[in-house]
C-alpha atoms as a PDB file:
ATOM      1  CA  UNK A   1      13.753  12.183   2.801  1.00  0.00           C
ATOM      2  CA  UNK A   2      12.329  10.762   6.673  1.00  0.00           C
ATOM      3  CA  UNK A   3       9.486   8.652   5.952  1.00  0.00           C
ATOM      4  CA  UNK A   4       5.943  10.432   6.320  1.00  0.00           C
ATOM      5  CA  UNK A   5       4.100  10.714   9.313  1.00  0.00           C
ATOM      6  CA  UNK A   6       0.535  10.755   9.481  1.00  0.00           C
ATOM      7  CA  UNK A   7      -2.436   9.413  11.537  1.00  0.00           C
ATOM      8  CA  UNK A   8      -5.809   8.825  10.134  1.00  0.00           C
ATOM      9  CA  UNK A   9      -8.816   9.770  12.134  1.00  0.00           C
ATOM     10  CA  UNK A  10     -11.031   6.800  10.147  1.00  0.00           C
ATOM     11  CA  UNK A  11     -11.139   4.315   7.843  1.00  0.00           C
ATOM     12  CA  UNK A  12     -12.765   6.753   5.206  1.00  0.00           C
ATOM     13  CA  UNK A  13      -9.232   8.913   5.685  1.00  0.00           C
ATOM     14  CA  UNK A  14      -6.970   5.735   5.158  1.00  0.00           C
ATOM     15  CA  UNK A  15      -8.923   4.765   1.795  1.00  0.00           C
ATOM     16  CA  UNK A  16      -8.793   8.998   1.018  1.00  0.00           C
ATOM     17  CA  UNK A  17      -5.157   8.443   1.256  1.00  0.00           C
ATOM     18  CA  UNK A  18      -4.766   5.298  -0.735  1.00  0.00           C
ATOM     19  CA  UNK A  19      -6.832   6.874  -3.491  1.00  0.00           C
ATOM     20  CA  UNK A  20      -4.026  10.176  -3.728  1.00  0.00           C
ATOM     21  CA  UNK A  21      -1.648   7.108  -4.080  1.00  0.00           C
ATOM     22  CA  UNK A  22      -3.604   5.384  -6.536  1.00  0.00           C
ATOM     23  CA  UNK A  23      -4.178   8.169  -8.767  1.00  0.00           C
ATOM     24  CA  UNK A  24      -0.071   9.074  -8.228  1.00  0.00           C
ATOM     25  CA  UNK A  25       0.669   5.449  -9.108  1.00  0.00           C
ATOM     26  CA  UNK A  26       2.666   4.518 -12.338  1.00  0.00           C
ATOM     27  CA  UNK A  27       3.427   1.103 -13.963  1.00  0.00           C
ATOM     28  CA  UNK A  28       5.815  -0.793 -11.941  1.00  0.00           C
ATOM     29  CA  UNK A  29       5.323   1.212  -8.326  1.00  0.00           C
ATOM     30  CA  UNK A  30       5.489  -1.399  -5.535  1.00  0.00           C
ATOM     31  CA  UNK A  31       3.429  -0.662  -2.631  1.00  0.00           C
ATOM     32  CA  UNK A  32       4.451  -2.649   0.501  1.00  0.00           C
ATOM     33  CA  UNK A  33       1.878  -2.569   3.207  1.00  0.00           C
ATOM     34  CA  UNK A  34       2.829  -3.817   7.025  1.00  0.00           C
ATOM     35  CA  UNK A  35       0.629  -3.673  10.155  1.00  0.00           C
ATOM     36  CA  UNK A  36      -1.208  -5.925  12.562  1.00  0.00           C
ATOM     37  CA  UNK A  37      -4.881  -7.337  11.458  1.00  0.00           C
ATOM     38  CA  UNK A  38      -7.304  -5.219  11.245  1.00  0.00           C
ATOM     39  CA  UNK A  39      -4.900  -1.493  11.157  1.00  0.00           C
ATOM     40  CA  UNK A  40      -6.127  -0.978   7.421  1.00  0.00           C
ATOM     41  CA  UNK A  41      -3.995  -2.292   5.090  1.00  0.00           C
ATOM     42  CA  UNK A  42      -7.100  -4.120   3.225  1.00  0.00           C
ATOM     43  CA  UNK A  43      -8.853  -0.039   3.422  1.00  0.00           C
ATOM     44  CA  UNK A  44      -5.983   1.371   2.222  1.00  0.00           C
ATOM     45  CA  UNK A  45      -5.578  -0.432  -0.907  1.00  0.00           C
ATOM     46  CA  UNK A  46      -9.728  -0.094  -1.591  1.00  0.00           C
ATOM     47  CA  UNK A  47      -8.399   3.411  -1.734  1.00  0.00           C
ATOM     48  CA  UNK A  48      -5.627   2.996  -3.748  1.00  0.00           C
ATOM     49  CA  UNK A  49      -8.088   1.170  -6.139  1.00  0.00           C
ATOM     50  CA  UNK A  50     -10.324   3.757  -6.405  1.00  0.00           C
ATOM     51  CA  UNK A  51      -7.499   5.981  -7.417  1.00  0.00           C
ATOM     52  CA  UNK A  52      -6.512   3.886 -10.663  1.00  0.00           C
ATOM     53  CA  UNK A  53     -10.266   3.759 -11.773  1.00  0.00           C
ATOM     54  CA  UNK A  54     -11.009   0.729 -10.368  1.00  0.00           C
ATOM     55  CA  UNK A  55     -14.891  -0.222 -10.630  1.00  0.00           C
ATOM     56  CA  UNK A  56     -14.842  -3.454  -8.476  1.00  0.00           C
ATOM     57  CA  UNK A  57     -14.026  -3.399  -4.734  1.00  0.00           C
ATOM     58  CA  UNK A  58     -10.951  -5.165  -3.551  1.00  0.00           C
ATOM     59  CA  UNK A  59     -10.984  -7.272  -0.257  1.00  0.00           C
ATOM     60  CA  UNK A  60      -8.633  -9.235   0.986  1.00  0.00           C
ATOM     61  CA  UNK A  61      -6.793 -11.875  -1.444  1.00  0.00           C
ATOM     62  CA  UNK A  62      -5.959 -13.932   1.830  1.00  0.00           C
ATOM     63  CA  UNK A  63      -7.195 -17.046   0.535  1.00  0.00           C
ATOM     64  CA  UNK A  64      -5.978 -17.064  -3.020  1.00  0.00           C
ATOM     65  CA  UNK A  65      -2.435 -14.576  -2.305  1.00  0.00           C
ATOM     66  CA  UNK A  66      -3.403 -12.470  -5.879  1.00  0.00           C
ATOM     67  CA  UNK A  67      -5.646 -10.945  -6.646  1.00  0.00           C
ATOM     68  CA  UNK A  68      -6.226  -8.693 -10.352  1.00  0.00           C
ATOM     69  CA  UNK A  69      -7.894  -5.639 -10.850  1.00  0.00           C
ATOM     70  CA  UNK A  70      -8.834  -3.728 -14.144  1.00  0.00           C
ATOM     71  CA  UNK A  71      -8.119   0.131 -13.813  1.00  0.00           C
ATOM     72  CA  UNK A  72      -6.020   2.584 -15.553  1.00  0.00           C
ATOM     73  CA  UNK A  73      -3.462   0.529 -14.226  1.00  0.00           C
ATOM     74  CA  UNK A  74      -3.871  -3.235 -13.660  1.00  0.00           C
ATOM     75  CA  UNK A  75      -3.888  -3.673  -9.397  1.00  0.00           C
ATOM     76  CA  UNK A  76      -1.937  -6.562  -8.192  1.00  0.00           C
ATOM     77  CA  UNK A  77      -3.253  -7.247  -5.193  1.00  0.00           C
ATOM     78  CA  UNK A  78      -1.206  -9.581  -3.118  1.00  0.00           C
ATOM     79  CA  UNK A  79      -1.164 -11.083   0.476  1.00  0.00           C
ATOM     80  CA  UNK A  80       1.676 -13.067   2.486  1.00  0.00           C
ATOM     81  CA  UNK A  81      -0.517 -13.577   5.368  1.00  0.00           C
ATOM     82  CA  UNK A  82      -0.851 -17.132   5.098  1.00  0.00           C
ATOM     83  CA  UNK A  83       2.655 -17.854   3.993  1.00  0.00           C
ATOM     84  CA  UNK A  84       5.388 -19.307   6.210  1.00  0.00           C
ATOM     85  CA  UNK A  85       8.404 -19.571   4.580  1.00  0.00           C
ATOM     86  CA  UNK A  86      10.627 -17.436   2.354  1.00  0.00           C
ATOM     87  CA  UNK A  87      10.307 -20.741   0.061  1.00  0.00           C
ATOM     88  CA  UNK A  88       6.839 -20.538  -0.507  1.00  0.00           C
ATOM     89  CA  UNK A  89       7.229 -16.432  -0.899  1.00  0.00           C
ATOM     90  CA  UNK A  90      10.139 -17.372  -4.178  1.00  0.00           C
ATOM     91  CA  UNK A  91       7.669 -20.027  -5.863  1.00  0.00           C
ATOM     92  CA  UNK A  92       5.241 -17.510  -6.607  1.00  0.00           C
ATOM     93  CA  UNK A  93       6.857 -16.442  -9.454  1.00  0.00           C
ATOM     94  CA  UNK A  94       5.940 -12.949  -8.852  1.00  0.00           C
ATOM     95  CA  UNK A  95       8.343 -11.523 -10.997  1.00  0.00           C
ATOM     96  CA  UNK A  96       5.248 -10.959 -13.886  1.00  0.00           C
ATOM     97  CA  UNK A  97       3.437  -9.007 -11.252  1.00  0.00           C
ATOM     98  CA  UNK A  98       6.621  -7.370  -9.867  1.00  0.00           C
ATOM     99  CA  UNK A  99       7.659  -6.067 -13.116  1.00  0.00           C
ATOM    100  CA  UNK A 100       4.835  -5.732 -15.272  1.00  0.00           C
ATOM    101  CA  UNK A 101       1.990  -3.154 -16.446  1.00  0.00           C
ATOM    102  CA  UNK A 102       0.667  -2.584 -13.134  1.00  0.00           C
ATOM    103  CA  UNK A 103       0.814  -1.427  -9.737  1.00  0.00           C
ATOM    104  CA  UNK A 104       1.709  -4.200  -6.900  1.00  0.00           C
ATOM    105  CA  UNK A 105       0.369  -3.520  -3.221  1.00  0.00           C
ATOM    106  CA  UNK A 106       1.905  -6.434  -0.931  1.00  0.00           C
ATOM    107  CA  UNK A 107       0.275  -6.938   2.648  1.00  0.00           C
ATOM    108  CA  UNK A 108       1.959  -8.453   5.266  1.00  0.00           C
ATOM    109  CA  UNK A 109       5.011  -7.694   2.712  1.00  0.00           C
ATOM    110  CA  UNK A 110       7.335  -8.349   5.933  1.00  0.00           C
ATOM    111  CA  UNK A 111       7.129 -11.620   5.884  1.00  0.00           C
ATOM    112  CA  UNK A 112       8.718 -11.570   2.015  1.00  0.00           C
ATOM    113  CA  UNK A 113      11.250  -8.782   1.756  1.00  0.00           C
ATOM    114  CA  UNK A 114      14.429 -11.350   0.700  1.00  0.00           C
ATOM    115  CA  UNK A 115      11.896 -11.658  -2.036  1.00  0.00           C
ATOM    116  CA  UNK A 116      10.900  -8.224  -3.499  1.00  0.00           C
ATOM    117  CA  UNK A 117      12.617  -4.935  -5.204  1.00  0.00           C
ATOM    118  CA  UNK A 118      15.116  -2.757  -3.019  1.00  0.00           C
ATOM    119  CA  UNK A 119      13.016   0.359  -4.425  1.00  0.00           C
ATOM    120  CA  UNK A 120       9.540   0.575  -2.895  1.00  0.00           C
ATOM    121  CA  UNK A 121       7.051   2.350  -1.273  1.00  0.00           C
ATOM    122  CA  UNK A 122       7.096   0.738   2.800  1.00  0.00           C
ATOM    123  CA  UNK A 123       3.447   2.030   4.560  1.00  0.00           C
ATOM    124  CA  UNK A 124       3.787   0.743   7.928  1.00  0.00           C
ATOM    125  CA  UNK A 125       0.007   1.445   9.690  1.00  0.00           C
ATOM    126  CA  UNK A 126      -0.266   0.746  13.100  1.00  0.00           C
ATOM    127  CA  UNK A 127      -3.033   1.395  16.121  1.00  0.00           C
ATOM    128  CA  UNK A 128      -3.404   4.246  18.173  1.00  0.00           C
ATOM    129  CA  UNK A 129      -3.937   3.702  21.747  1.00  0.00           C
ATOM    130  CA  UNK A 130      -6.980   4.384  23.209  1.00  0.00           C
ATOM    131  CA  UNK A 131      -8.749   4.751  19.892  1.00  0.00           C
ATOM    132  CA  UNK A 132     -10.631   2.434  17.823  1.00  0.00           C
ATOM    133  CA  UNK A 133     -10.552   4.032  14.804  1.00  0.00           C
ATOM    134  CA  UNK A 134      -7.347   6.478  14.563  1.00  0.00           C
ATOM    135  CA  UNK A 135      -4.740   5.087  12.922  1.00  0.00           C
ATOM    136  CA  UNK A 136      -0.774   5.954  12.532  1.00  0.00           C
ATOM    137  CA  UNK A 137       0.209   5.833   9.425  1.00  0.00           C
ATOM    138  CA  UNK A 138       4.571   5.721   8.258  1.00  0.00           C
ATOM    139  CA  UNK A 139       5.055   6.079   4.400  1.00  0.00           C
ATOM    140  CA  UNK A 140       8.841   5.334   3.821  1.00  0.00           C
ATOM    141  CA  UNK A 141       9.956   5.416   0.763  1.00  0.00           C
ATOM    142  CA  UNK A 142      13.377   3.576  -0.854  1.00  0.00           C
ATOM    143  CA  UNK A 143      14.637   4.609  -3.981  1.00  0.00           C
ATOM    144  CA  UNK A 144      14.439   7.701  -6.224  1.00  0.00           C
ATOM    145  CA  UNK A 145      10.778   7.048  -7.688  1.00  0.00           C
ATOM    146  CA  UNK A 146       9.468   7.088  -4.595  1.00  0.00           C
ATOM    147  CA  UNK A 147      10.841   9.760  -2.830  1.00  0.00           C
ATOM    148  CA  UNK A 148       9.414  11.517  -6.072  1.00  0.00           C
ATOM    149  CA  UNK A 149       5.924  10.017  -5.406  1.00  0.00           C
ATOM    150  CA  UNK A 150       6.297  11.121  -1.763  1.00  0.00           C
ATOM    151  CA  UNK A 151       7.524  14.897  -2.541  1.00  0.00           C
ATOM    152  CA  UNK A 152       3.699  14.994  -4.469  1.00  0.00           C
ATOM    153  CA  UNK A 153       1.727  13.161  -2.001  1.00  0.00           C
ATOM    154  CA  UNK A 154       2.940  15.434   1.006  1.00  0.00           C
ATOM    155  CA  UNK A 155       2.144  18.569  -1.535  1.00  0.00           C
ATOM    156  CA  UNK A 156      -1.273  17.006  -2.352  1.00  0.00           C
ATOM    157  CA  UNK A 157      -1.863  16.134   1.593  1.00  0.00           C
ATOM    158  CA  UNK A 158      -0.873  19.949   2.569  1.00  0.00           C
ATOM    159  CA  UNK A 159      -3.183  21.508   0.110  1.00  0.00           C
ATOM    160  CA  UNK A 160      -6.191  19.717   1.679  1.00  0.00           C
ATOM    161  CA  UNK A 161      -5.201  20.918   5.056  1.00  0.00           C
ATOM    162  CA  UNK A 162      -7.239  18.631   7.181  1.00  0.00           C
ATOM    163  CA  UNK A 163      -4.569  16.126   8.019  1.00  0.00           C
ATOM    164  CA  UNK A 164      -2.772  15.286  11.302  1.00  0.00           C
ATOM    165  CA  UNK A 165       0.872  15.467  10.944  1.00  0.00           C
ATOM    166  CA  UNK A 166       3.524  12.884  13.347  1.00  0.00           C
END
């Protein structure tokens, strides 16, 4: 399957769309989020939060790299932004988060990939020109799970009819 192709018109849309993921999710999905500051990836995953029941409202782990959530699923929230070195990315010991009884969402999950699963969901979200709140959105997925997830997202996304196809 090509990857999805979407653009968001606002930030409201990107967490709408993280919340169809969210509430798709099942133990063990990896969500691996790449884009520039400030393209979403933080808005996305309050979305995807609100899709596994989650009460509290997640921001940026940045400063601590995890971050825990309490849902229908557990949320492992988890940021490589500050990392440098594939080094410091393998000392984690992610592997509880990786494969436990939750859902992982990586930002900035370039800057790791030696270091996760082959099978994931890549969301690449990136600026549109000339717009300061549109965003293009790629949803790629790798492995049979999540071209699964993908077939019912793009069903779920085509029933609501409001949004912009790539």
């Amino acid at each position: 399957m090509k990857p999805l192709r979407l653009r968001s018109r606002s930030p409201e849309e990107t967490q709408l769309l993280g919340s169809h993921l969210g509430e798709l999710a099942q133990q063990g999905d990896i969500f691996l989020l790449i884009g520039e500051l400030g393209t979403g990836k933080t808005c996305l995953v309050q979305g995807i939060g609100k899709g596994l029941g989650i009460k509290e409202y997640p921001f940026s782990p940045s400063f601590v790299i995890i971050r825990e959530y309490r849902g229908t699923l557990s949320l492992y929230h988890i940021d490589f932004y500050r990392l440098t070195h594939i080094a410091e990315i393998n000392d984690l010991g992610l592997e509880e988060y990786l494969y436990g009884h939750g859902v992982c969402v990586v930002e900035w999950a370039e800057k790791g990939t030696s270091a996760l699963p082959e099978e994931n969901l890549v969301i690449s979200l990136n600026y549109v020109p000339d717009s300061e709140t549109e965003r293009s959105i790629y949803l790629e997925p790798k492995g049979e799970r999540y071209l699964e997830l993908m077939e019912k997202l793009k069903s779920r996304l085509n029933q609501e009819k409001s949004w912009n196809w790539l």
